[in-house]
PDB file of N, CA and C in Angstrom:
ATOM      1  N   UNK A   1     -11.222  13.144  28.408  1.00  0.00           N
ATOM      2  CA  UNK A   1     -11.054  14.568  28.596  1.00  0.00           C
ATOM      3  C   UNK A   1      -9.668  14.839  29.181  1.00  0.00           C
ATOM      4  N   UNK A   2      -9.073  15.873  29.631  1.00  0.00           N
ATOM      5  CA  UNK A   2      -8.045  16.501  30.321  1.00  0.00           C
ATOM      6  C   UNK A   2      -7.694  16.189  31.375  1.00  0.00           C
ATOM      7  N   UNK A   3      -6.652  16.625  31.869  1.00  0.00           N
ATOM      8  CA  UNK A   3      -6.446  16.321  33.598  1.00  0.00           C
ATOM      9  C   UNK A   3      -5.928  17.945  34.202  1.00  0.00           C
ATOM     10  N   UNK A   4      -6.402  18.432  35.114  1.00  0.00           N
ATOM     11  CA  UNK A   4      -6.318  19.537  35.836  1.00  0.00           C
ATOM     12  C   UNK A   4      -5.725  19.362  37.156  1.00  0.00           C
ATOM     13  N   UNK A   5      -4.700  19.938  36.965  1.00  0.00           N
ATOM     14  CA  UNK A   5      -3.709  20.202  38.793  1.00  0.00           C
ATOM     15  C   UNK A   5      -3.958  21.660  38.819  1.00  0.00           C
ATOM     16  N   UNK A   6      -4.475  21.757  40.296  1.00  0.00           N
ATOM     17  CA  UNK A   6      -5.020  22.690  40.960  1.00  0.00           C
ATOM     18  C   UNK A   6      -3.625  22.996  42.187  1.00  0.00           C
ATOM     19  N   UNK A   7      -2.396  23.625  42.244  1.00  0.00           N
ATOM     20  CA  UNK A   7      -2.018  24.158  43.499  1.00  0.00           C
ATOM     21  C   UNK A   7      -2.099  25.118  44.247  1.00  0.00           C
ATOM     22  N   UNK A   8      -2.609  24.750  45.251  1.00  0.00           N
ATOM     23  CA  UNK A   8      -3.429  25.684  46.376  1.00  0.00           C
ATOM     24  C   UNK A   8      -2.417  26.188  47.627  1.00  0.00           C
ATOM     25  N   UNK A   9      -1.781  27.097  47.338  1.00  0.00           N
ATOM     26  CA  UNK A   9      -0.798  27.724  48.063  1.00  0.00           C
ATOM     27  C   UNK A   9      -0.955  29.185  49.167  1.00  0.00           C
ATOM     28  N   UNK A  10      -2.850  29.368  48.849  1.00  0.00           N
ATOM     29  CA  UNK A  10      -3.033  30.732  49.818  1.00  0.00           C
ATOM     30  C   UNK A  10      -4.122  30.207  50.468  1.00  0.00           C
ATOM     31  N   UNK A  11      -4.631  30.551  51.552  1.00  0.00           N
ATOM     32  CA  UNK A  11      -5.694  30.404  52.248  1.00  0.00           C
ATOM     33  C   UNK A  11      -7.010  31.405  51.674  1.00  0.00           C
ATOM     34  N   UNK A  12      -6.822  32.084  50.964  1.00  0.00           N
ATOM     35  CA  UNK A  12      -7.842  32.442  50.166  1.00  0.00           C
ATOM     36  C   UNK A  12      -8.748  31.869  49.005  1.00  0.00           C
ATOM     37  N   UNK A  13      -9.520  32.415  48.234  1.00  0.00           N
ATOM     38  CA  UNK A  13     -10.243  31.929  47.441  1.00  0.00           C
ATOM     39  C   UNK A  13     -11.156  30.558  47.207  1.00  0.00           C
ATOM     40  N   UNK A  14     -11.169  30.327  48.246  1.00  0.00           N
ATOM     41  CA  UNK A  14     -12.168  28.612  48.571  1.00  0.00           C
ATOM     42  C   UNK A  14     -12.904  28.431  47.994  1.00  0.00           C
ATOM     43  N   UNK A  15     -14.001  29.564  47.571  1.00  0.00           N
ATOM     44  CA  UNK A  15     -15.407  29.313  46.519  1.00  0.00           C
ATOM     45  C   UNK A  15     -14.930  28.929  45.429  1.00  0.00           C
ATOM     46  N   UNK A  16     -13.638  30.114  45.495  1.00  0.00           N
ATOM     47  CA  UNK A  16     -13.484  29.531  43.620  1.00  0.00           C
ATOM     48  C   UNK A  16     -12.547  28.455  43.394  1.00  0.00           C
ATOM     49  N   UNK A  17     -12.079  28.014  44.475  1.00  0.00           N
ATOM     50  CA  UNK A  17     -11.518  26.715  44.205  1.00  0.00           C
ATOM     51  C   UNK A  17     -12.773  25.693  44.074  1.00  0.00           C
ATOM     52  N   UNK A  18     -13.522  25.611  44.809  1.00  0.00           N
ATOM     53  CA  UNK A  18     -14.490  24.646  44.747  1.00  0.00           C
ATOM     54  C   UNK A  18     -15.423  24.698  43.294  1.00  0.00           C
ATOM     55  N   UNK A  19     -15.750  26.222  42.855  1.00  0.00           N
ATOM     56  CA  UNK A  19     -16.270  26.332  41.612  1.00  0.00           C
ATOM     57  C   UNK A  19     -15.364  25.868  40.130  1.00  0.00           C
ATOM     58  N   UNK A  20     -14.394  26.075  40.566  1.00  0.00           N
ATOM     59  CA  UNK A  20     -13.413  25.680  39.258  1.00  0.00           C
ATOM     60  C   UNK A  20     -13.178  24.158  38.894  1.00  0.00           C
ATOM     61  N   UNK A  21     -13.003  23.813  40.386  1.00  0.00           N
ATOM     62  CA  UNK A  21     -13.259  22.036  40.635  1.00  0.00           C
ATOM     63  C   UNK A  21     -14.683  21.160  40.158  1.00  0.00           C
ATOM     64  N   UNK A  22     -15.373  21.496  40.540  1.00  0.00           N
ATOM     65  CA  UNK A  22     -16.821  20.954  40.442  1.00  0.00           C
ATOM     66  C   UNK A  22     -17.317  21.335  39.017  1.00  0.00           C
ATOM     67  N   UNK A  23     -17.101  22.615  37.674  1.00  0.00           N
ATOM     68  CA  UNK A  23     -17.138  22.791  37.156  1.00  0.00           C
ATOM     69  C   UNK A  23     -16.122  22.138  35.909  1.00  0.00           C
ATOM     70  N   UNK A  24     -14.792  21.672  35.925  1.00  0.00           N
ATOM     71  CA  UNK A  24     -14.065  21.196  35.393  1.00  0.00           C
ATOM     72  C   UNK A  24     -14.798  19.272  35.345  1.00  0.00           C
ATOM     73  N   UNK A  25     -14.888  19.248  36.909  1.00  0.00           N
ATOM     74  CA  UNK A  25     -15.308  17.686  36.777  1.00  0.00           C
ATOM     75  C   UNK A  25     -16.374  17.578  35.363  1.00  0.00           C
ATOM     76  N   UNK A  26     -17.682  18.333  36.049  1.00  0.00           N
ATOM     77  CA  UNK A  26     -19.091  18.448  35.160  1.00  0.00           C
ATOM     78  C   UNK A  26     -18.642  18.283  33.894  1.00  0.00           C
ATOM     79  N   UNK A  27     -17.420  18.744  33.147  1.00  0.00           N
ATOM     80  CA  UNK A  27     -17.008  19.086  31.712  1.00  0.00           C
ATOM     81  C   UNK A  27     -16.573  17.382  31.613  1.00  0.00           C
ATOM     82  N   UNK A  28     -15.847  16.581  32.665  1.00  0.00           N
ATOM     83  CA  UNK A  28     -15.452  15.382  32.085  1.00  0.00           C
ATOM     84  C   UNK A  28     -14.174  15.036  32.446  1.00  0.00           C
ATOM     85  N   UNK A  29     -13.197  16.599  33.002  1.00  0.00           N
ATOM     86  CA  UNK A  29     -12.164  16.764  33.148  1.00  0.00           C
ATOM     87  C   UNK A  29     -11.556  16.001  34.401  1.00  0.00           C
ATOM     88  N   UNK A  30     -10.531  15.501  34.459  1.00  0.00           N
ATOM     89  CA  UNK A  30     -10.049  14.752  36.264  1.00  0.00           C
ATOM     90  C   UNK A  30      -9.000  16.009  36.774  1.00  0.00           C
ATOM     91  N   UNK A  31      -9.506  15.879  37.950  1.00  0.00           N
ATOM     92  CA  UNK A  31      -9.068  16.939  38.585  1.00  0.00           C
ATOM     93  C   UNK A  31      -8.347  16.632  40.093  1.00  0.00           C
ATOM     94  N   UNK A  32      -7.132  17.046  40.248  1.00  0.00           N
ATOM     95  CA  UNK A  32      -5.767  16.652  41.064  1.00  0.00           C
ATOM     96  C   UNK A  32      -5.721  18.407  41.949  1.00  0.00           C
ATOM     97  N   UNK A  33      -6.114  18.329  43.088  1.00  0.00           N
ATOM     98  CA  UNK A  33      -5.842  19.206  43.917  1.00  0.00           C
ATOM     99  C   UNK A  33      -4.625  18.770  44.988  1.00  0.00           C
ATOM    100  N   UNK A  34      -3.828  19.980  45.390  1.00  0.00           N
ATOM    101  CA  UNK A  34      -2.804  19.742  46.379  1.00  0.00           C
ATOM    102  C   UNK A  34      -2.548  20.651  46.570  1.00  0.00           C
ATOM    103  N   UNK A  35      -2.826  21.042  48.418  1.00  0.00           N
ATOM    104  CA  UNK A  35      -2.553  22.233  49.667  1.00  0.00           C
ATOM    105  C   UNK A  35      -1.066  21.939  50.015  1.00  0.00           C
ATOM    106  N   UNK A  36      -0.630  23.109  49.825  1.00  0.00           N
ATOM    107  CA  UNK A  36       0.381  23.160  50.441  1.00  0.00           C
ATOM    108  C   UNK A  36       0.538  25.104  51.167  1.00  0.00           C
ATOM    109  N   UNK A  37       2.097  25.151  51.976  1.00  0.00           N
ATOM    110  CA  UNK A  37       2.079  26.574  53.023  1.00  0.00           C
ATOM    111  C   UNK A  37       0.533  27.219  53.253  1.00  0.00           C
ATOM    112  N   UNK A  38       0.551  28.666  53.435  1.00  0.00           N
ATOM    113  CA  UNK A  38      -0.828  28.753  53.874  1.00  0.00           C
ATOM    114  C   UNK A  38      -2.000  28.009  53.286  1.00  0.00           C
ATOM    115  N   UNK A  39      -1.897  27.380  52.422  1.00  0.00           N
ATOM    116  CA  UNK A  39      -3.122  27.065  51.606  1.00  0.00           C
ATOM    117  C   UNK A  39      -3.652  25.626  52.695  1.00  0.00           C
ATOM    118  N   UNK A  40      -3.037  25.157  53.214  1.00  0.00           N
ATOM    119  CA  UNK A  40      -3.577  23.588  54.297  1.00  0.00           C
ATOM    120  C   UNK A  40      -4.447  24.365  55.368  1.00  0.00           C
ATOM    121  N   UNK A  41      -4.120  25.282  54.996  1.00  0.00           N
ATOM    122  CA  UNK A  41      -5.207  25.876  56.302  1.00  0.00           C
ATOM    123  C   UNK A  41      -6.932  25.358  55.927  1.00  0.00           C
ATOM    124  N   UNK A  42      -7.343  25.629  54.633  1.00  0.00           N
ATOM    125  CA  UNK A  42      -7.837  24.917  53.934  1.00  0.00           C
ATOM    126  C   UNK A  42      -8.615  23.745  54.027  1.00  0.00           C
ATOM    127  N   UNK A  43      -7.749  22.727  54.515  1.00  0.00           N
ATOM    128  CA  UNK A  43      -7.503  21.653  54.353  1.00  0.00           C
ATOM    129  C   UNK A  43      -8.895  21.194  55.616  1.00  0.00           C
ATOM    130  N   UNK A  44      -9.125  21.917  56.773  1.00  0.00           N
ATOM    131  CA  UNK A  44      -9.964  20.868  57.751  1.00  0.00           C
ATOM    132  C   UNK A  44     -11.498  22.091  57.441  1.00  0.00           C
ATOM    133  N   UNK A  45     -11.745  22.252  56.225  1.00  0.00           N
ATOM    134  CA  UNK A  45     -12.745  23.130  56.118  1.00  0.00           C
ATOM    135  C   UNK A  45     -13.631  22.296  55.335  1.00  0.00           C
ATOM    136  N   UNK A  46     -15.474  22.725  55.129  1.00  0.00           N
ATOM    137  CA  UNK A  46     -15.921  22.275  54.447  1.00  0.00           C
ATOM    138  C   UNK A  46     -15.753  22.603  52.973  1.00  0.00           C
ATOM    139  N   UNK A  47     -15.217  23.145  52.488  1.00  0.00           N
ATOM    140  CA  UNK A  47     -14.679  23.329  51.185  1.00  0.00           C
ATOM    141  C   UNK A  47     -14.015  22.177  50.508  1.00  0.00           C
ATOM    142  N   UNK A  48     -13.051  22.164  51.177  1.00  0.00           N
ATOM    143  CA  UNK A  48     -12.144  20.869  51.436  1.00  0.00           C
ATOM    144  C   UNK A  48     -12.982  19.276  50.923  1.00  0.00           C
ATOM    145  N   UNK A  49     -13.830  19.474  51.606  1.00  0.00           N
ATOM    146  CA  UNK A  49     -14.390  18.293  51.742  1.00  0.00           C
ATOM    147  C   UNK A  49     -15.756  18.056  50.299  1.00  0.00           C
ATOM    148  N   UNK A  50     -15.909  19.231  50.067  1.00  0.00           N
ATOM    149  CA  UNK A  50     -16.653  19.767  49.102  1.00  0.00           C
ATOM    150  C   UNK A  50     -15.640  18.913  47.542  1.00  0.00           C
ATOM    151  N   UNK A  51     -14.510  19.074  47.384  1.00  0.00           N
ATOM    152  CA  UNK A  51     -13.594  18.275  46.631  1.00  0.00           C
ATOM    153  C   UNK A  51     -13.832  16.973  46.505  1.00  0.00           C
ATOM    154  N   UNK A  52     -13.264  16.829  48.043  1.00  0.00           N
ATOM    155  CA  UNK A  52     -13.650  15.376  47.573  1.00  0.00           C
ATOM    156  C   UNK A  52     -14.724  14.642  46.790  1.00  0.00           C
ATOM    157  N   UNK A  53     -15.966  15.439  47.726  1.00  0.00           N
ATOM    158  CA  UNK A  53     -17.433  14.474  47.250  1.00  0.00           C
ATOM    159  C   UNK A  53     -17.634  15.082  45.778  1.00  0.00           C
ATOM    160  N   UNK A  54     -16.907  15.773  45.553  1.00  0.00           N
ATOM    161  CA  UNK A  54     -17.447  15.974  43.873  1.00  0.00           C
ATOM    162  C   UNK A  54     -16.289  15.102  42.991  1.00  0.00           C
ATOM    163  N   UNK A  55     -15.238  14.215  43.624  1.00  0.00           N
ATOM    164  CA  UNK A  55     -14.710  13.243  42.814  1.00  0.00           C
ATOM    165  C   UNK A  55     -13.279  13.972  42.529  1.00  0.00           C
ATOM    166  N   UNK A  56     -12.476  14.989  42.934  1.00  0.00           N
ATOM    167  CA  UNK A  56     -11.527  15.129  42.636  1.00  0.00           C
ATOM    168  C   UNK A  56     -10.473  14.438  43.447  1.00  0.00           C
ATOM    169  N   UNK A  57      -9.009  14.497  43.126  1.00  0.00           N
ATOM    170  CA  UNK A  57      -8.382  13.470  43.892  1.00  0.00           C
ATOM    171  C   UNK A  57      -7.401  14.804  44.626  1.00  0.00           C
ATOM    172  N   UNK A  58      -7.577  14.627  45.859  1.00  0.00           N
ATOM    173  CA  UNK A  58      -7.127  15.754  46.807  1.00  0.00           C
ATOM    174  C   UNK A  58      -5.832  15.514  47.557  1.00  0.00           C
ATOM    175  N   UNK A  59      -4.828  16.524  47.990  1.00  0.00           N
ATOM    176  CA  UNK A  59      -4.006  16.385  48.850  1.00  0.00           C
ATOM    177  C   UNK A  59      -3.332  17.292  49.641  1.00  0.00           C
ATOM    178  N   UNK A  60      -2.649  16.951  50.048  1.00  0.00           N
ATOM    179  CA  UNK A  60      -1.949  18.235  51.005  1.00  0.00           C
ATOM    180  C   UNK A  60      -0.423  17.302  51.518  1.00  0.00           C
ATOM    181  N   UNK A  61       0.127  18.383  51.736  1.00  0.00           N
ATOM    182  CA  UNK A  61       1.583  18.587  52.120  1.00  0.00           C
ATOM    183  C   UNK A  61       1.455  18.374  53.699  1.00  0.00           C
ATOM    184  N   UNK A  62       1.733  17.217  54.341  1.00  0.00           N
ATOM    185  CA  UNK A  62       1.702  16.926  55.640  1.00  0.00           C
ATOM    186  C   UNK A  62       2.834  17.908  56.471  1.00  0.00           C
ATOM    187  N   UNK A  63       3.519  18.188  55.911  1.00  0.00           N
ATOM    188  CA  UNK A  63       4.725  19.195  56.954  1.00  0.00           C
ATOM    189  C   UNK A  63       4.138  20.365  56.841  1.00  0.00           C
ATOM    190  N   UNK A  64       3.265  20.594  55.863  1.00  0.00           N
ATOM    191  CA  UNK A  64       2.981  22.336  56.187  1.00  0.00           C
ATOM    192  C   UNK A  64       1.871  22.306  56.876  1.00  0.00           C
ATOM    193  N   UNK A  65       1.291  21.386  57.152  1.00  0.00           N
ATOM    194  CA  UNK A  65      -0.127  21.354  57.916  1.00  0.00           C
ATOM    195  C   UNK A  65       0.306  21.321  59.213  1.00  0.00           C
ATOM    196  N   UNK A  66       0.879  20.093  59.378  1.00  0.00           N
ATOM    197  CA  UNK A  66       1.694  20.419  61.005  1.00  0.00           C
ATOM    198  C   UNK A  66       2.598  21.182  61.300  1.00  0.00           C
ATOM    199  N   UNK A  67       3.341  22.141  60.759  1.00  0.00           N
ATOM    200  CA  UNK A  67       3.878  23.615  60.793  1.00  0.00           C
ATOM    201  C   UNK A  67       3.532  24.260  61.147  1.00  0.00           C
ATOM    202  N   UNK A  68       2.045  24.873  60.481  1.00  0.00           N
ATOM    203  CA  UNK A  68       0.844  25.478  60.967  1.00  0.00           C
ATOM    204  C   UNK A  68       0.375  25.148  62.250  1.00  0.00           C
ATOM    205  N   UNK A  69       0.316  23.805  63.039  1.00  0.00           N
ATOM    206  CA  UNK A  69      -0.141  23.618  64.078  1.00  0.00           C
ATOM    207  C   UNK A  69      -0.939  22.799  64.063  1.00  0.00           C
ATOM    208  N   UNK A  70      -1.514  21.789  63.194  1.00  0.00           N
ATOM    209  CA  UNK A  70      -2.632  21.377  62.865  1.00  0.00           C
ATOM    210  C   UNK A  70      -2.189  19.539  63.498  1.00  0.00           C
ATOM    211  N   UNK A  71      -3.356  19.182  63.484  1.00  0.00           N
ATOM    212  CA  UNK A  71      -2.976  17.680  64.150  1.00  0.00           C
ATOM    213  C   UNK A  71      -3.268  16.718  62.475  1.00  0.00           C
ATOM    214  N   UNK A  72      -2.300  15.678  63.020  1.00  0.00           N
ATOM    215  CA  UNK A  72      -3.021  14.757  61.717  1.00  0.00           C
ATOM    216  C   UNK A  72      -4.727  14.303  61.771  1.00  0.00           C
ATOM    217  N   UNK A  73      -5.367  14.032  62.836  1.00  0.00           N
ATOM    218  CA  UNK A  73      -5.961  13.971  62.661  1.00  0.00           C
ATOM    219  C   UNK A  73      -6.884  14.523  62.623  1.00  0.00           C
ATOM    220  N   UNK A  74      -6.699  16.107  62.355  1.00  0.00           N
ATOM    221  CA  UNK A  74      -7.877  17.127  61.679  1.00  0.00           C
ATOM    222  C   UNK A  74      -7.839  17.089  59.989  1.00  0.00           C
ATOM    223  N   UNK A  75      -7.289  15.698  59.256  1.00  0.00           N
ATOM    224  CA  UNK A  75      -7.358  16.105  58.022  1.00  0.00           C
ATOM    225  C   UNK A  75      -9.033  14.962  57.530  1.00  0.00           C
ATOM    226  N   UNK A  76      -9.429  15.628  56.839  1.00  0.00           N
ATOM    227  CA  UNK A  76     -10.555  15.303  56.327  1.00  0.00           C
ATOM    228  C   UNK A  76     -10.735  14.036  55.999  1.00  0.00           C
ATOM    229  N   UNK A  77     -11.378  12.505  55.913  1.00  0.00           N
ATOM    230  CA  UNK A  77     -11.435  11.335  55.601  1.00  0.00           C
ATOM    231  C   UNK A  77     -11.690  11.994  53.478  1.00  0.00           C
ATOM    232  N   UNK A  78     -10.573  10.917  53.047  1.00  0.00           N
ATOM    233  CA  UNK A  78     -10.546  11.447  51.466  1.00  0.00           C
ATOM    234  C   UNK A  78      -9.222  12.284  51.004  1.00  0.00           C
ATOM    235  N   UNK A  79      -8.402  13.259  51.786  1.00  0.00           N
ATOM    236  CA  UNK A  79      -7.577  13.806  51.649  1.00  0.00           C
ATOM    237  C   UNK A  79      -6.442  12.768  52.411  1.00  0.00           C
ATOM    238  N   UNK A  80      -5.567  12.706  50.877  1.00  0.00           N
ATOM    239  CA  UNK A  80      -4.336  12.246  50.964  1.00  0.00           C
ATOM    240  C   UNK A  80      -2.759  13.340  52.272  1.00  0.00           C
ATOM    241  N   UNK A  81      -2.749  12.237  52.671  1.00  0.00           N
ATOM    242  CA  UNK A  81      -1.087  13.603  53.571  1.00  0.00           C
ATOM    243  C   UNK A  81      -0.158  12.676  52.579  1.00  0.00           C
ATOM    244  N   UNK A  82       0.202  13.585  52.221  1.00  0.00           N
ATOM    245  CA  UNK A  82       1.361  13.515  51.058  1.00  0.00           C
ATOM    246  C   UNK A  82       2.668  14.438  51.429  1.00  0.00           C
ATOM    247  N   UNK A  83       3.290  14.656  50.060  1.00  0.00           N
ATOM    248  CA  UNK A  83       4.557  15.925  50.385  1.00  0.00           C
ATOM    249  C   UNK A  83       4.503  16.280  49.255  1.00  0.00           C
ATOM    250  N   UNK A  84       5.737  17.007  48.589  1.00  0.00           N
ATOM    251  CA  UNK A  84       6.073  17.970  47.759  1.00  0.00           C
ATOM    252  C   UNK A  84       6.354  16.657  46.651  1.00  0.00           C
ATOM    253  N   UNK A  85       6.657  15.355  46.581  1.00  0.00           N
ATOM    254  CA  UNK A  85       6.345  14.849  45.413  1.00  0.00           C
ATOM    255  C   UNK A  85       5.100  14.307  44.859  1.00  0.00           C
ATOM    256  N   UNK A  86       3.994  14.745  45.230  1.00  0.00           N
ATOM    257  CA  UNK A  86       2.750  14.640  44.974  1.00  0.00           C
ATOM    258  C   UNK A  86       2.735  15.538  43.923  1.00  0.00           C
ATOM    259  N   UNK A  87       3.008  16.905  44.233  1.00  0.00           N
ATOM    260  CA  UNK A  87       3.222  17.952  43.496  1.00  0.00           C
ATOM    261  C   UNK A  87       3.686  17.752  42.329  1.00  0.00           C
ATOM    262  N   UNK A  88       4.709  17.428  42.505  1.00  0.00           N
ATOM    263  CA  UNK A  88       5.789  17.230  41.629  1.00  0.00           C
ATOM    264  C   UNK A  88       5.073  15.946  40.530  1.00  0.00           C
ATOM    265  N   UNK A  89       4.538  14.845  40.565  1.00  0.00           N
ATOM    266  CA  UNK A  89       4.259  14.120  40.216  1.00  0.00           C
ATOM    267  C   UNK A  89       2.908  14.303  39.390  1.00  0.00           C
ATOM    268  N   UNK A  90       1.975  15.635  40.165  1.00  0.00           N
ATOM    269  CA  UNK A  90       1.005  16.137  39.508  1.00  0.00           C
ATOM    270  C   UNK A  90       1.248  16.777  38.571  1.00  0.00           C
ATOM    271  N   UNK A  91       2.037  17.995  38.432  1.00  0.00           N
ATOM    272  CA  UNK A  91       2.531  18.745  37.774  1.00  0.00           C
ATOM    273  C   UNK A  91       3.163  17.776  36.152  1.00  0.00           C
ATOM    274  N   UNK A  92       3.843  16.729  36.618  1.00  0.00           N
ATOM    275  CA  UNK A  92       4.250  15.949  35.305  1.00  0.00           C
ATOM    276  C   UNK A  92       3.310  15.639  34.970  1.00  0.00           C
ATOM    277  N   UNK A  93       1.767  15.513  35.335  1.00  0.00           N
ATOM    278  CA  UNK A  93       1.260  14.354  34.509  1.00  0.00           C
ATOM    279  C   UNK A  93      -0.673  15.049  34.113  1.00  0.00           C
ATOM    280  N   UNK A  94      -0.317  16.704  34.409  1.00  0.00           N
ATOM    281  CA  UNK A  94      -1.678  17.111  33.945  1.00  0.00           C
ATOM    282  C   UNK A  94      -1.348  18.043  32.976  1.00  0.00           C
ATOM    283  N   UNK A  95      -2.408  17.899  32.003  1.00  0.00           N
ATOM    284  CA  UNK A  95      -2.458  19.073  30.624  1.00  0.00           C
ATOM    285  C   UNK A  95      -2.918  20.881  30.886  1.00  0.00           C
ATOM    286  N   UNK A  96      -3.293  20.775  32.205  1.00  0.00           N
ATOM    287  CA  UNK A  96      -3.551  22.235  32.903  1.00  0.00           C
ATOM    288  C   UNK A  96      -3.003  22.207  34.514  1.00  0.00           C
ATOM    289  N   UNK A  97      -2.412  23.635  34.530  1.00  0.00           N
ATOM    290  CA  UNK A  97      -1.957  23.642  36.156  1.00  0.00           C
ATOM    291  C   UNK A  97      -2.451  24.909  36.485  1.00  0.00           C
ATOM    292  N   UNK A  98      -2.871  25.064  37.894  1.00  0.00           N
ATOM    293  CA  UNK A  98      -3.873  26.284  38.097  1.00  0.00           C
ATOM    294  C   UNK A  98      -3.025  26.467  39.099  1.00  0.00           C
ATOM    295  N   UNK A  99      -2.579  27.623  39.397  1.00  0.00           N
ATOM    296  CA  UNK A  99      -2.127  28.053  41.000  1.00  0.00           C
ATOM    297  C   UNK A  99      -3.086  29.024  41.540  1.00  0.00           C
ATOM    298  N   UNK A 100      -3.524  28.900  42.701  1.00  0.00           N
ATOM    299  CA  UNK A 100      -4.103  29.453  44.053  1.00  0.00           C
ATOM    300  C   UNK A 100      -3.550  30.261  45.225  1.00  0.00           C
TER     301      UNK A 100
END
């Protein structure tokens, strides 16, 4: 099947990130999420974590999380701290890109 990059750049819309995720998997599809600016807010929620256990491969932008204020170790066991070439690396290598 496909590969889906999901960038998650607002602190809004969580359900439907999680519905679009969990629904894409079900189809067969692999699915590449990555938080970055407001969107890491995100990141220490059960939503968040909701990703993972449904098999997508998750990440976040470690400078914008601790920008925000956040400690490293409020990031979820499963979520990658990455940076902006995660992004970048996702973006080359999926047949759909969703922004958030």
């Amino acid at each position: 099947m496909g590969k889906l990059g999901i960038f998650v750049c607002t602190d809004r819309h969580a359900e439907d990130l999680v519905g679009l995720t969990k629904a894409a998997i079900a189809k067969g599809h692999e699915v590449r999420v990555f938080f970055t600016g407001p969107g890491v807010k995100l990141v220490p929620t059960e939503q968040a974590k909701e990703l993972v256990k449904a098999g997508a491969d998750v990440a976040m932008c470690l400078h914008s999380f601790e920008e925000l204020g956040f400690k490293e170790d409020e990031v979820p066991e499963g979520i990658k701290k990455s940076s902006q070439d995660y992004n970048a690396d996702m973006l080359k290598n999926v047949d759909r890109y969703v922004v958030l």
